[in-house]
N, C-alpha and C. Protein backbone atom coordinates (compact mmCIF):
# COMPACT_ATOMS: atom_id res chain seq x y z
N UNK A 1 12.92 -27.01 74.77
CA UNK A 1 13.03 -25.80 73.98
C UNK A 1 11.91 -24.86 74.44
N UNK A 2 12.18 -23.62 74.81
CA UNK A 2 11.20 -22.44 75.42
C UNK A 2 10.96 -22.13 74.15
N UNK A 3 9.72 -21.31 74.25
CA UNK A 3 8.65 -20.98 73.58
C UNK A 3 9.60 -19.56 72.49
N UNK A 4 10.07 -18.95 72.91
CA UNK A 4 11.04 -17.29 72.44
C UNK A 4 12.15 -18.73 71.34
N UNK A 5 12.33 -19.90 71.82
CA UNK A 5 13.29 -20.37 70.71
C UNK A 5 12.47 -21.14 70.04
N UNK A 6 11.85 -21.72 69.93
CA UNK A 6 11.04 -22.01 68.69
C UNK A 6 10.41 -20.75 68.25
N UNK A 7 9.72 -19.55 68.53
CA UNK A 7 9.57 -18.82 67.45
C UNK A 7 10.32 -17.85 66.65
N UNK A 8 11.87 -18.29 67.30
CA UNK A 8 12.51 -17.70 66.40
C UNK A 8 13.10 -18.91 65.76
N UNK A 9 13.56 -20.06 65.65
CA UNK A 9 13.47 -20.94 64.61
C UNK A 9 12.30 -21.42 63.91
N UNK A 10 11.06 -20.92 63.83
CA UNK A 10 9.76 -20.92 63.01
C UNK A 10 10.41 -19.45 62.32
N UNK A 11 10.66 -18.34 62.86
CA UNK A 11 10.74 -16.97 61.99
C UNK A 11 12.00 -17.43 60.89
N UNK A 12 13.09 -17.75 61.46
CA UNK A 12 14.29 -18.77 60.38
C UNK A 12 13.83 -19.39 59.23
N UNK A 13 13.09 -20.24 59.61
CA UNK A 13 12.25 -21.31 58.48
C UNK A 13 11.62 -20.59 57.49
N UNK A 14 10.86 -19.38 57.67
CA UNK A 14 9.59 -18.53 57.46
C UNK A 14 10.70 -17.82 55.96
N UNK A 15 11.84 -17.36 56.72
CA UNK A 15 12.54 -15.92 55.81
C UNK A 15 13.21 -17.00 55.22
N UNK A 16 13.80 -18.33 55.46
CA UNK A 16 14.44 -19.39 54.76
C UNK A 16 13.64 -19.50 53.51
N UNK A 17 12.68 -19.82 53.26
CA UNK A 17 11.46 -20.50 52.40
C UNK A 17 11.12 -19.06 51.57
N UNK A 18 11.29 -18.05 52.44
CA UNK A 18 10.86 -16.63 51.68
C UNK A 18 11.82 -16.42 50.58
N UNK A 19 13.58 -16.70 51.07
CA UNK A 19 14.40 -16.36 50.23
C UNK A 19 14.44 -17.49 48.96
N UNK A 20 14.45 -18.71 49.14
CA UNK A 20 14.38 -19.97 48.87
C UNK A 20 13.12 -19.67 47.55
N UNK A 21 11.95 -19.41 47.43
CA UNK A 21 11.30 -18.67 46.75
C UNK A 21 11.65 -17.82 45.52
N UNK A 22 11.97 -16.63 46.70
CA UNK A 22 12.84 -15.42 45.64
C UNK A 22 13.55 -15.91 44.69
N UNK A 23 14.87 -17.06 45.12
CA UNK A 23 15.79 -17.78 44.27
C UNK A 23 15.28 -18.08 43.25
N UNK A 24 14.46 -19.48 43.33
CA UNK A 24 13.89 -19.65 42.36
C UNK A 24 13.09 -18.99 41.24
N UNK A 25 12.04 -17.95 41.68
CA UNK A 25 11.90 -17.36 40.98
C UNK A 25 12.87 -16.40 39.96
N UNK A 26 14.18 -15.68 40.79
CA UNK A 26 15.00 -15.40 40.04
C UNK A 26 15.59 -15.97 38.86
N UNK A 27 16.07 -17.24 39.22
CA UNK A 27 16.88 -18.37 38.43
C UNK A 27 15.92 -18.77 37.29
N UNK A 28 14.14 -19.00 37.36
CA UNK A 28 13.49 -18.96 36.39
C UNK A 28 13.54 -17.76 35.33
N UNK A 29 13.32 -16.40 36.09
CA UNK A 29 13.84 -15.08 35.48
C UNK A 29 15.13 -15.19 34.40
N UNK A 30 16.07 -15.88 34.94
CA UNK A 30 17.44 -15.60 34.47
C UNK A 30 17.41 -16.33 33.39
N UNK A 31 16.87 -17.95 33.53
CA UNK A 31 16.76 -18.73 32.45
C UNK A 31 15.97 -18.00 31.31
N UNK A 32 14.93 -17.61 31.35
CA UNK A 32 14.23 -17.01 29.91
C UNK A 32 15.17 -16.13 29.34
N UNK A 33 15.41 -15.01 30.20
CA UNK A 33 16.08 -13.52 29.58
C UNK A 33 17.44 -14.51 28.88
N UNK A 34 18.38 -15.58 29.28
CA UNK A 34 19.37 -15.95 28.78
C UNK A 34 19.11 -16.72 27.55
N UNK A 35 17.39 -17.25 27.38
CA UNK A 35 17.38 -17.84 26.22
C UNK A 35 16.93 -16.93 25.03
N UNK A 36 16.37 -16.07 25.51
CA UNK A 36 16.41 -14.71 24.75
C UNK A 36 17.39 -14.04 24.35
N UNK A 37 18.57 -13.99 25.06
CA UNK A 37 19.97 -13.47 24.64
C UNK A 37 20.38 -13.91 23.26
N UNK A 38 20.04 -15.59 24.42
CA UNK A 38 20.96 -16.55 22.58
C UNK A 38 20.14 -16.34 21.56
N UNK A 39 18.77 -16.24 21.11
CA UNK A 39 18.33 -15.95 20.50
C UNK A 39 18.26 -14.93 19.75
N UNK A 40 18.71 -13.46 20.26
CA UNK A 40 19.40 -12.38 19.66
C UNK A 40 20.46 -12.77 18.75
N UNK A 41 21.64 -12.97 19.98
CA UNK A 41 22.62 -13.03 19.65
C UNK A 41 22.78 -13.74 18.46
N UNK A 42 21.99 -15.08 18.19
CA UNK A 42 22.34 -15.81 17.32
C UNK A 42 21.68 -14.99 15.83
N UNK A 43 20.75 -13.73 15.78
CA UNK A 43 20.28 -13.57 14.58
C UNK A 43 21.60 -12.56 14.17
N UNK A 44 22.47 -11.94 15.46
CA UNK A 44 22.91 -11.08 15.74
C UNK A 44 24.32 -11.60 13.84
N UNK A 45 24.78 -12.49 15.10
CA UNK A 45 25.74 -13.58 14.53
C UNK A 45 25.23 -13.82 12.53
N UNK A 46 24.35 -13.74 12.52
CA UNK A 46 23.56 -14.34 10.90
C UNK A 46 23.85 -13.11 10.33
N UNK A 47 23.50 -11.85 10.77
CA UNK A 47 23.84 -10.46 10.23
C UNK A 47 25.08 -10.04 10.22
N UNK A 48 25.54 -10.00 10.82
CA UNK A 48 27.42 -9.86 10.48
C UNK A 48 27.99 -10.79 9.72
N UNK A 49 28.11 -12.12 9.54
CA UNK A 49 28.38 -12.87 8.77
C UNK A 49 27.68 -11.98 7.41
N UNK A 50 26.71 -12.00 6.93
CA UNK A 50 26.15 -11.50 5.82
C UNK A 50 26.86 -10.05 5.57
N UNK A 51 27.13 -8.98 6.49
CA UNK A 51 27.59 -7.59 6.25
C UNK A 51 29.19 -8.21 6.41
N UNK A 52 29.79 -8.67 6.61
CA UNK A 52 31.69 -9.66 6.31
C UNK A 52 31.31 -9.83 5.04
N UNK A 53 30.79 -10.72 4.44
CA UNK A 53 30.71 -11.20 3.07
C UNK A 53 30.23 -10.02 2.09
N UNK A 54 29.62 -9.43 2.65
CA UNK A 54 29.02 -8.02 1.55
C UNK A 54 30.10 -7.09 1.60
N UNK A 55 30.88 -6.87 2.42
CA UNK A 55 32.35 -6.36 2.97
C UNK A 55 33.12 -6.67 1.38
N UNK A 56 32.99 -8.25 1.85
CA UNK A 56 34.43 -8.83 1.37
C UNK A 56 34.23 -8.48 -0.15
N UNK A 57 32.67 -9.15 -0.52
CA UNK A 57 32.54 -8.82 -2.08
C UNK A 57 32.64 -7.05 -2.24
N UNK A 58 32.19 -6.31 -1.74
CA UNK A 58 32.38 -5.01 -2.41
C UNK A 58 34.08 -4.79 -2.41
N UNK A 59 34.37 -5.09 -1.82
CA UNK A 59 35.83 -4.63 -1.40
C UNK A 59 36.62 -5.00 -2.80
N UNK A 60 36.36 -6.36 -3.16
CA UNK A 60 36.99 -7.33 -4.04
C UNK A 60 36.64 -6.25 -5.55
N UNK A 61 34.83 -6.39 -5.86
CA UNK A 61 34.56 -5.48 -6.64
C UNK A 61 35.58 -3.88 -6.94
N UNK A 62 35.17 -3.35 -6.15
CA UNK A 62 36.43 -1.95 -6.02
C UNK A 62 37.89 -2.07 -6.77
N UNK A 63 38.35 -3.48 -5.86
CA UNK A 63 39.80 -3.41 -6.32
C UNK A 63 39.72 -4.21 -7.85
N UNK A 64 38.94 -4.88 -7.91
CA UNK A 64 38.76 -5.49 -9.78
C UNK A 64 38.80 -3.81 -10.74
N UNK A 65 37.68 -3.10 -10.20
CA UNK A 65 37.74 -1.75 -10.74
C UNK A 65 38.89 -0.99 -11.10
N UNK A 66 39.58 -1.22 -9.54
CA UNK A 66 40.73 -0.28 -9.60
C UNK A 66 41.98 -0.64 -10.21
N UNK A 67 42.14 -2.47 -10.99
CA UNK A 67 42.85 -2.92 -11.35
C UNK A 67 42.68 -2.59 -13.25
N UNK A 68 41.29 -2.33 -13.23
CA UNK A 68 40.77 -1.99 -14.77
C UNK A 68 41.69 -0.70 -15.16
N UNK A 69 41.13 0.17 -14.04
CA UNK A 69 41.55 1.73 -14.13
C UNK A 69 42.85 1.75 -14.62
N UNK A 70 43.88 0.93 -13.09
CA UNK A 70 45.43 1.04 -13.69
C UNK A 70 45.91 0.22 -15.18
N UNK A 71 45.20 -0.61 -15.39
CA UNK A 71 45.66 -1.32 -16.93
C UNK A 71 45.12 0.16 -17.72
N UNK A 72 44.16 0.69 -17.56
CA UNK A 72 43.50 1.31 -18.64
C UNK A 72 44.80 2.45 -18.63
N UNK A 73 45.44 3.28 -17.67
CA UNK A 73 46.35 4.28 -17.61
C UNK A 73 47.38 3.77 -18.08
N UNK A 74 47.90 2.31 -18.12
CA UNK A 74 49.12 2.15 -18.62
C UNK A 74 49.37 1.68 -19.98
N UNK A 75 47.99 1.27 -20.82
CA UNK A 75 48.05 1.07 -22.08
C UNK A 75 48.05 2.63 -22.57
């Protein structure tokens, strides 16, 4: 092996290990921000459930009201 091909399979190795790097560091990147997501998401999830049910009860309330109203017009 001449000297021009080993330093370009040393430069290979070099940008291999460079990208190889990057990866990882990315994939560490990706892991936090995604456990952060779920962690949103999941308070996300706790608050809508609570504004559905505050939904459902006002809604229910209203129409109890509006069932008063019509008895009250037809007596």
């Amino acid at each position: 092996m001449d000297k021009d091909t080993r330093q370009a399979i040393n430069n290979l190795r070099s940008q291999i290990d460079s990208v190889n790097e990057s990866l990882s560091i990315t994939t560490e990147a990706l892991g936090k921000f995604m456990e952060e997501c779920n962690s949103k998401f999941s308070d996300i999830d706790g608050i809508l459930e609570i504004l559905i049910n505050e939904t459902k009860l006002g809604r229910k309330e209203i129409m109890d009201e509006l069932e008063l109203i019509k008895r009250s017009l037809d007596d």
